[in-house]
N, C-alpha and C. Protein backbone atom coordinates (compact mmCIF):
# COMPACT_ATOMS: atom_id res chain seq x y z
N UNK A 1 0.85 -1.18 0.00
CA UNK A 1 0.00 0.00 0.00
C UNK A 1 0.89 1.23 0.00
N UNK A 2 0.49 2.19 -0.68
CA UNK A 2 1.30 3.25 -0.80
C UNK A 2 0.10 5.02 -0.69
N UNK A 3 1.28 5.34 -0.10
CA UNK A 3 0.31 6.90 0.18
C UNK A 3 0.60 7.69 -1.19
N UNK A 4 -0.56 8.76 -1.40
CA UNK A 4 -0.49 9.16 -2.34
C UNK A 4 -0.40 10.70 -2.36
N UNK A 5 -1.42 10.99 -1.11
CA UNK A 5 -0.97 12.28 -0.46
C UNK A 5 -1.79 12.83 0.75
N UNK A 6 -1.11 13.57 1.31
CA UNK A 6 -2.13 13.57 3.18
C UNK A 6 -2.32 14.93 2.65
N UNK A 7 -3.96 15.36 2.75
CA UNK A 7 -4.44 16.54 3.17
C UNK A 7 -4.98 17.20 4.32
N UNK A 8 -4.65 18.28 4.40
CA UNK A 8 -5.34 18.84 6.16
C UNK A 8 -6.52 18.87 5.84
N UNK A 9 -7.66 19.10 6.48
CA UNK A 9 -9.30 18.99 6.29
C UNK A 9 -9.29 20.12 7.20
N UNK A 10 -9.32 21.98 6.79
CA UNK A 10 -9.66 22.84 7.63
C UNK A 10 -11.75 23.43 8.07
N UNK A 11 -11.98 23.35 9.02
CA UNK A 11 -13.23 23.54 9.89
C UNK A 11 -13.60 24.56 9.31
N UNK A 12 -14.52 25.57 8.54
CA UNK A 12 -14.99 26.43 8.38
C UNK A 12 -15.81 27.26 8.33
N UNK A 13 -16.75 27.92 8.65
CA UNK A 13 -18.27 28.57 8.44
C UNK A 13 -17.70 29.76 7.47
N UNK A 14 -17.34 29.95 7.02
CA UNK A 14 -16.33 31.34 5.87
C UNK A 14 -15.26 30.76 4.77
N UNK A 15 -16.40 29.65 4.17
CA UNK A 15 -15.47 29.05 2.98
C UNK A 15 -14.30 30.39 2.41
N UNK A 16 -15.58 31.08 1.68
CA UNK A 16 -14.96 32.33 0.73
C UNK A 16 -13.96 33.09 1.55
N UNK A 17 -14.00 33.64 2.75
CA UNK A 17 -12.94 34.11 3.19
C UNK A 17 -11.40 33.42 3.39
N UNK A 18 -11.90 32.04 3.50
CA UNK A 18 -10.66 30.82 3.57
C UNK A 18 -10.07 30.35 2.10
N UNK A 19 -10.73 30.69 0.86
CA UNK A 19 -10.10 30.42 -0.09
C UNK A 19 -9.11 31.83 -0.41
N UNK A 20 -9.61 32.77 -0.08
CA UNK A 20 -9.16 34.30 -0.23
C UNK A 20 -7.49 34.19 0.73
N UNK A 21 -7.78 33.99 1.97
CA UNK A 21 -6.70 34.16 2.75
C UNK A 21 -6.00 32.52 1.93
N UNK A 22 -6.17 31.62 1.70
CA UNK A 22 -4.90 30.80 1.07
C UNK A 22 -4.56 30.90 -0.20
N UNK A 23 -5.77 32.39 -0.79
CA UNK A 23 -4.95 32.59 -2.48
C UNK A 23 -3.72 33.13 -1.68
N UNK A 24 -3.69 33.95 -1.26
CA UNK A 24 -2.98 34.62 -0.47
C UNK A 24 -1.63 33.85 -0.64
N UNK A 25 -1.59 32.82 -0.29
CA UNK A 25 -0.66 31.86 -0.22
C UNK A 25 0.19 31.25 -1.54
N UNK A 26 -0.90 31.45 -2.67
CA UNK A 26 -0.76 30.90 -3.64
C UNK A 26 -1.80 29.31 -4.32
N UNK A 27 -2.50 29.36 -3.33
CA UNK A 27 -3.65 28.38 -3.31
C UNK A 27 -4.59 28.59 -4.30
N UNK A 28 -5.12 27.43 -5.15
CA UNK A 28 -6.43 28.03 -6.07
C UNK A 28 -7.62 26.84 -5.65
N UNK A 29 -8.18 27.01 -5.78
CA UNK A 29 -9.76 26.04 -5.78
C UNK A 29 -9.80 25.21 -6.99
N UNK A 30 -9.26 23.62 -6.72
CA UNK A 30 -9.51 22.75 -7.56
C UNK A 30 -10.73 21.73 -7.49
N UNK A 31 -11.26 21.77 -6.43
CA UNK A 31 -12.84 21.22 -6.57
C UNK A 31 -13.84 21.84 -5.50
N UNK A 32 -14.90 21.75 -5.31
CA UNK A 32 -15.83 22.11 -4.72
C UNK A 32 -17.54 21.75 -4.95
N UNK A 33 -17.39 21.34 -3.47
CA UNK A 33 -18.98 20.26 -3.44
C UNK A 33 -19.61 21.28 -2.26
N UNK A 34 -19.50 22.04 -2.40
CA UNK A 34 -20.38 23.29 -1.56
C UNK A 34 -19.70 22.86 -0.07
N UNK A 35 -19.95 21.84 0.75
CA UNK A 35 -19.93 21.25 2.13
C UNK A 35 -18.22 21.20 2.53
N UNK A 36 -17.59 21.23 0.81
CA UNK A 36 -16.24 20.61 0.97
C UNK A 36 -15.45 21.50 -0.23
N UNK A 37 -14.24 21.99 -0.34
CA UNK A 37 -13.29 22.95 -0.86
C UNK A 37 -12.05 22.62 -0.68
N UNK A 38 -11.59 21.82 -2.31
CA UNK A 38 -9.94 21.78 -2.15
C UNK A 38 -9.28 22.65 -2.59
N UNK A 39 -7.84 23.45 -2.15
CA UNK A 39 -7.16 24.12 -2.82
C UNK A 39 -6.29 23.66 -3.03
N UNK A 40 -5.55 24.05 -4.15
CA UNK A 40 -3.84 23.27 -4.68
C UNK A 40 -2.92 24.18 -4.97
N UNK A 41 -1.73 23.94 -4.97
CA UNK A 41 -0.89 24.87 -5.40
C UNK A 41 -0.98 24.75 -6.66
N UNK A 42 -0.80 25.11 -8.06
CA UNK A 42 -0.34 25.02 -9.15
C UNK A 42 0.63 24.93 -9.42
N UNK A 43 1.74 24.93 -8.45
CA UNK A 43 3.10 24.53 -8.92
C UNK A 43 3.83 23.13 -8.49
N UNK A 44 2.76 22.83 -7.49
CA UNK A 44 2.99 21.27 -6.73
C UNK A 44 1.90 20.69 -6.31
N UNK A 45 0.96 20.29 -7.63
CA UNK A 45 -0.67 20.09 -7.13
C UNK A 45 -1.04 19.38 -6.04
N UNK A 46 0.57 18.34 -5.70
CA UNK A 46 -0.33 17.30 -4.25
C UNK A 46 -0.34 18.23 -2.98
N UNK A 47 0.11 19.16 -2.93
CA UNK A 47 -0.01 20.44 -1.81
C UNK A 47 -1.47 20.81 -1.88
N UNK A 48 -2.27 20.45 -1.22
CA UNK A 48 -3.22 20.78 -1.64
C UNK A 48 -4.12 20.81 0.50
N UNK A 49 -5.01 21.56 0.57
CA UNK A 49 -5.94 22.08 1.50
C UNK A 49 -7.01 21.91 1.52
N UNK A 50 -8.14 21.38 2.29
CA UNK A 50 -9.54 21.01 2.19
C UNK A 50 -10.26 22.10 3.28
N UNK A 51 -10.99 23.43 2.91
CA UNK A 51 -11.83 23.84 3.67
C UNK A 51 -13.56 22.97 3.86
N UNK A 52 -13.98 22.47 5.18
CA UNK A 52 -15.21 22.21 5.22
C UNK A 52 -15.89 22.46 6.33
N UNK A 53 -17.26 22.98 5.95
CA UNK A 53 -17.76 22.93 7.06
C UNK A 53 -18.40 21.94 8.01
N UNK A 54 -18.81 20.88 7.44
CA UNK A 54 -19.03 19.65 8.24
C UNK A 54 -19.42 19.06 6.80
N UNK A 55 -18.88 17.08 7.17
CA UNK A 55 -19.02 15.97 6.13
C UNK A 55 -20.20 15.90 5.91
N UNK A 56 -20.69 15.66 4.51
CA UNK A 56 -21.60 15.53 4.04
C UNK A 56 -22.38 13.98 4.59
N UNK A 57 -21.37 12.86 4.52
CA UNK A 57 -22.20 11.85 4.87
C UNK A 57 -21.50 10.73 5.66
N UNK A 58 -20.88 11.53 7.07
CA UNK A 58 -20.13 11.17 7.89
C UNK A 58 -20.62 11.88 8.93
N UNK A 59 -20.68 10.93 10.36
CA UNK A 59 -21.08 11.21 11.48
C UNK A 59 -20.75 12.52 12.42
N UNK A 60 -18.79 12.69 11.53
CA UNK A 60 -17.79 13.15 11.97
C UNK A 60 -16.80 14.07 10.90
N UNK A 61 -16.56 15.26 11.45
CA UNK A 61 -15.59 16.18 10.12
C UNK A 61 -14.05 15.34 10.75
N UNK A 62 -13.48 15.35 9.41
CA UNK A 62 -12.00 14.21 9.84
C UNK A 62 -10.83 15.57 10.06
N UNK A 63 -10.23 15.43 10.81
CA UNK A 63 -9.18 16.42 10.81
C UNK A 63 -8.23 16.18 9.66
N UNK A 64 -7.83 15.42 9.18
CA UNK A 64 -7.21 14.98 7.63
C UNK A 64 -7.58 13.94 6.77
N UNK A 65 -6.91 13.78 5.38
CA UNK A 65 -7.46 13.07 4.85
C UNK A 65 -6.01 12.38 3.95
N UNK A 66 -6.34 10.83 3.71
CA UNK A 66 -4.77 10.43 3.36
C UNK A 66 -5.41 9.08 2.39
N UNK A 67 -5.12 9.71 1.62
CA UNK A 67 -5.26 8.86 0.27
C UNK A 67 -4.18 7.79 -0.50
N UNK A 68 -4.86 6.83 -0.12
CA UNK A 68 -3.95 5.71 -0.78
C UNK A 68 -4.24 5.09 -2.04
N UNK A 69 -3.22 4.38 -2.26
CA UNK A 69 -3.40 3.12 -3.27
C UNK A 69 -4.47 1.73 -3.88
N UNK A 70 -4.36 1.61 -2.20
CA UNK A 70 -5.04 0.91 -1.94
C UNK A 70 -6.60 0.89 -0.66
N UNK A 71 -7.81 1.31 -0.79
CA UNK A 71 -7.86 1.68 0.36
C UNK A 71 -8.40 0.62 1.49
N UNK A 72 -8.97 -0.93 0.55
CA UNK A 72 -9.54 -2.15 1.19
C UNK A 72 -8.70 -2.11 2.03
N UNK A 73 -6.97 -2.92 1.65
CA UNK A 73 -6.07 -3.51 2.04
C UNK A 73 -5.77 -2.15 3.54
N UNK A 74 -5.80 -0.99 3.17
CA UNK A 74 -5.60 0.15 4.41
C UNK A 74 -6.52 -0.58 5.56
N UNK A 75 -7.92 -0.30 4.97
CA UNK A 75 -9.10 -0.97 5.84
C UNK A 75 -9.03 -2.24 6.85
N UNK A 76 -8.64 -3.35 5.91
CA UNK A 76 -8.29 -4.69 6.81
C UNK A 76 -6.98 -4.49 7.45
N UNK A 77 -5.82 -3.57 7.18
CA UNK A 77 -4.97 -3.83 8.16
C UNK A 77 -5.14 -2.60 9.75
N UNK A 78 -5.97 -1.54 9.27
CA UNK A 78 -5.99 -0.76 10.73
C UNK A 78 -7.16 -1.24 11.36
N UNK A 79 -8.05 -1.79 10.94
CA UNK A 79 -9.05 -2.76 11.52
C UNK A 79 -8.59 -4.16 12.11
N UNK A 80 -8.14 -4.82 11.62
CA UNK A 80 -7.30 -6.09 12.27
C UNK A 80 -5.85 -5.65 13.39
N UNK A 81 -5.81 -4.34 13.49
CA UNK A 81 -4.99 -3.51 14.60
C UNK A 81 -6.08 -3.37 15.82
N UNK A 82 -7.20 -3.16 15.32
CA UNK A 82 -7.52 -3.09 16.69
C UNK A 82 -7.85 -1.39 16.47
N UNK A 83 -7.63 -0.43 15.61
CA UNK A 83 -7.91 0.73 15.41
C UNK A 83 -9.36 1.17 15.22
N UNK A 84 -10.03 2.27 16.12
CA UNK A 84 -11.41 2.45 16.12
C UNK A 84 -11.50 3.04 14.74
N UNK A 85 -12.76 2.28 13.89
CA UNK A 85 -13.50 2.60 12.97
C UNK A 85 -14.59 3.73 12.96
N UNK A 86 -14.28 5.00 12.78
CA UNK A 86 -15.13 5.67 13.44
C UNK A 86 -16.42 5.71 12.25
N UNK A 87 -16.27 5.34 11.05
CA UNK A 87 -16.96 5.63 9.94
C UNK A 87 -16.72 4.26 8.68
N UNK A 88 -17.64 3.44 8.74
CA UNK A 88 -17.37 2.25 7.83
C UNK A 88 -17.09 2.59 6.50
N UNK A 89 -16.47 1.57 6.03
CA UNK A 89 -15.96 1.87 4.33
C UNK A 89 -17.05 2.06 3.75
N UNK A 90 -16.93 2.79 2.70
CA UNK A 90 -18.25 3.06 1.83
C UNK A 90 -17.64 3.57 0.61
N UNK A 91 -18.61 3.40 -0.72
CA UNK A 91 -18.52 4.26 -2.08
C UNK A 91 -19.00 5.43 -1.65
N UNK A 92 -18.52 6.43 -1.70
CA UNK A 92 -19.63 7.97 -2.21
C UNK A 92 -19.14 8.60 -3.62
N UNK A 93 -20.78 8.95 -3.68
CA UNK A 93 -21.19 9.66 -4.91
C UNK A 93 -20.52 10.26 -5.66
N UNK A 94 -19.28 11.04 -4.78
CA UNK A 94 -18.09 11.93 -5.59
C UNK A 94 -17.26 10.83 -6.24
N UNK A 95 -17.14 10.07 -5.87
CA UNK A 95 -16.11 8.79 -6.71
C UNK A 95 -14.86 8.61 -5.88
N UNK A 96 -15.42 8.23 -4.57
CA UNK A 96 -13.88 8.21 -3.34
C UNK A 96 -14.98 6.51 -2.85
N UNK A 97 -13.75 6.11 -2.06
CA UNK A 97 -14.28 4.54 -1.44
C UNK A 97 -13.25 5.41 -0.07
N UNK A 98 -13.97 5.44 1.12
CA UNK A 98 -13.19 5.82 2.11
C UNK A 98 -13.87 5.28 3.19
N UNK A 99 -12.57 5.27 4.49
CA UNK A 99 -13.55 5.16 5.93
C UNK A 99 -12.51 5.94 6.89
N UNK A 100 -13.06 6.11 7.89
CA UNK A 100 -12.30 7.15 8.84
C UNK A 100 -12.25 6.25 10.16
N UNK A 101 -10.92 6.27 10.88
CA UNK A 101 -10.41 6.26 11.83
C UNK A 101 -9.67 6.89 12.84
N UNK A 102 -9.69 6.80 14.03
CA UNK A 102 -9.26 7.58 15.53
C UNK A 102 -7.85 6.82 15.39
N UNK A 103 -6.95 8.28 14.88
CA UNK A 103 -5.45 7.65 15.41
C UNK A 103 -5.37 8.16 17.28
N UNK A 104 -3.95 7.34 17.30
CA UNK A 104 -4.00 7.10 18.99
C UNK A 104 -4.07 8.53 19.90
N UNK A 105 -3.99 9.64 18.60
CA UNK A 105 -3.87 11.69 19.26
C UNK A 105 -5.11 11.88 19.45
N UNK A 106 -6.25 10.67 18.95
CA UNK A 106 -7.65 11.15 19.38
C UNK A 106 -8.23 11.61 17.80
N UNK A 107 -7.07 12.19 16.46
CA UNK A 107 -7.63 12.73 15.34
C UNK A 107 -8.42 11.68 14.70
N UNK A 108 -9.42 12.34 13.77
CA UNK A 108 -10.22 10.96 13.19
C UNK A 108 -9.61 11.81 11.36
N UNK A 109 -9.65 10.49 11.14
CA UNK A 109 -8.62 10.31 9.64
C UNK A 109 -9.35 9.72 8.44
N UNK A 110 -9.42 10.63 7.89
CA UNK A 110 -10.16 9.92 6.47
C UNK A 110 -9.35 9.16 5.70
N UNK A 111 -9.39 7.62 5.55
CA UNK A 111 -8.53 7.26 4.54
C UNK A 111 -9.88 6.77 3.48
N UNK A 112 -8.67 7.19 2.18
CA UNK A 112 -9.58 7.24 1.15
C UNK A 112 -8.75 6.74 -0.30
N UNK A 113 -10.28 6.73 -1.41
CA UNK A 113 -8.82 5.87 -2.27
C UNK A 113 -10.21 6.44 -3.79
N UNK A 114 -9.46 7.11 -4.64
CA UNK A 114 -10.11 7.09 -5.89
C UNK A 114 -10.95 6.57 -6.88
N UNK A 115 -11.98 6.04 -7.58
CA UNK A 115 -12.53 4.91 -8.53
C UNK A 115 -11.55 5.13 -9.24
């Protein structure tokens, strides 16, 4: 299994002001599902930032998000750890297969994996 790239998942009620302060940065808006806002750099697209204000179809907003290769094989091995499942694997609609887990800092972690 291989990582592909870890994003922060920032909390927001002021999307528009949060894309503004990370143009700032050099950040642009490469997708957006109203609930959820990625930004990327254009010069190193896996740099990339998630403003949201709460998950669309998760119990729980994940403090990051870490996209693999693989995301079954992720699934059966932090589950056969003994790692709390805070959110079962699932397809969603956007075209991600993900589930979220409580690493041991208490953060809950979206791992996720592309169609």
């Amino acid at each position: 299994m291989a990582v592909r790239r870890v994003v922060p998942n920032i909390r927001s009620e002021a999307p528009q002001e949060s894309r503004e302060f990370y143009g700032l940065l050099g950040f642009e808006e490469v997708m957006n599902h109203g609930w959820i806002m990625t930004l990327a750099s254009p010069s190193s697209p896996a740099a990339q930032i998630s403003v949201m204000s709460s998950d669309k179809t998760a119990p729980v907003t994940p403090d990051l998000s870490i996209e693999v290769d693989d995301v079954d094989a992720a699934y059966e091995i932090l589950r056969a750890s003994g790692a709390e499942i805070v959110h079962p694997l699932q397809d969603e609609e956007w075209g991600v297969r993900r589930f979220f887990v409580r690493d041991p800092s208490g953060r809950v972690v979206n791992v996720l994996g592309h169609h």
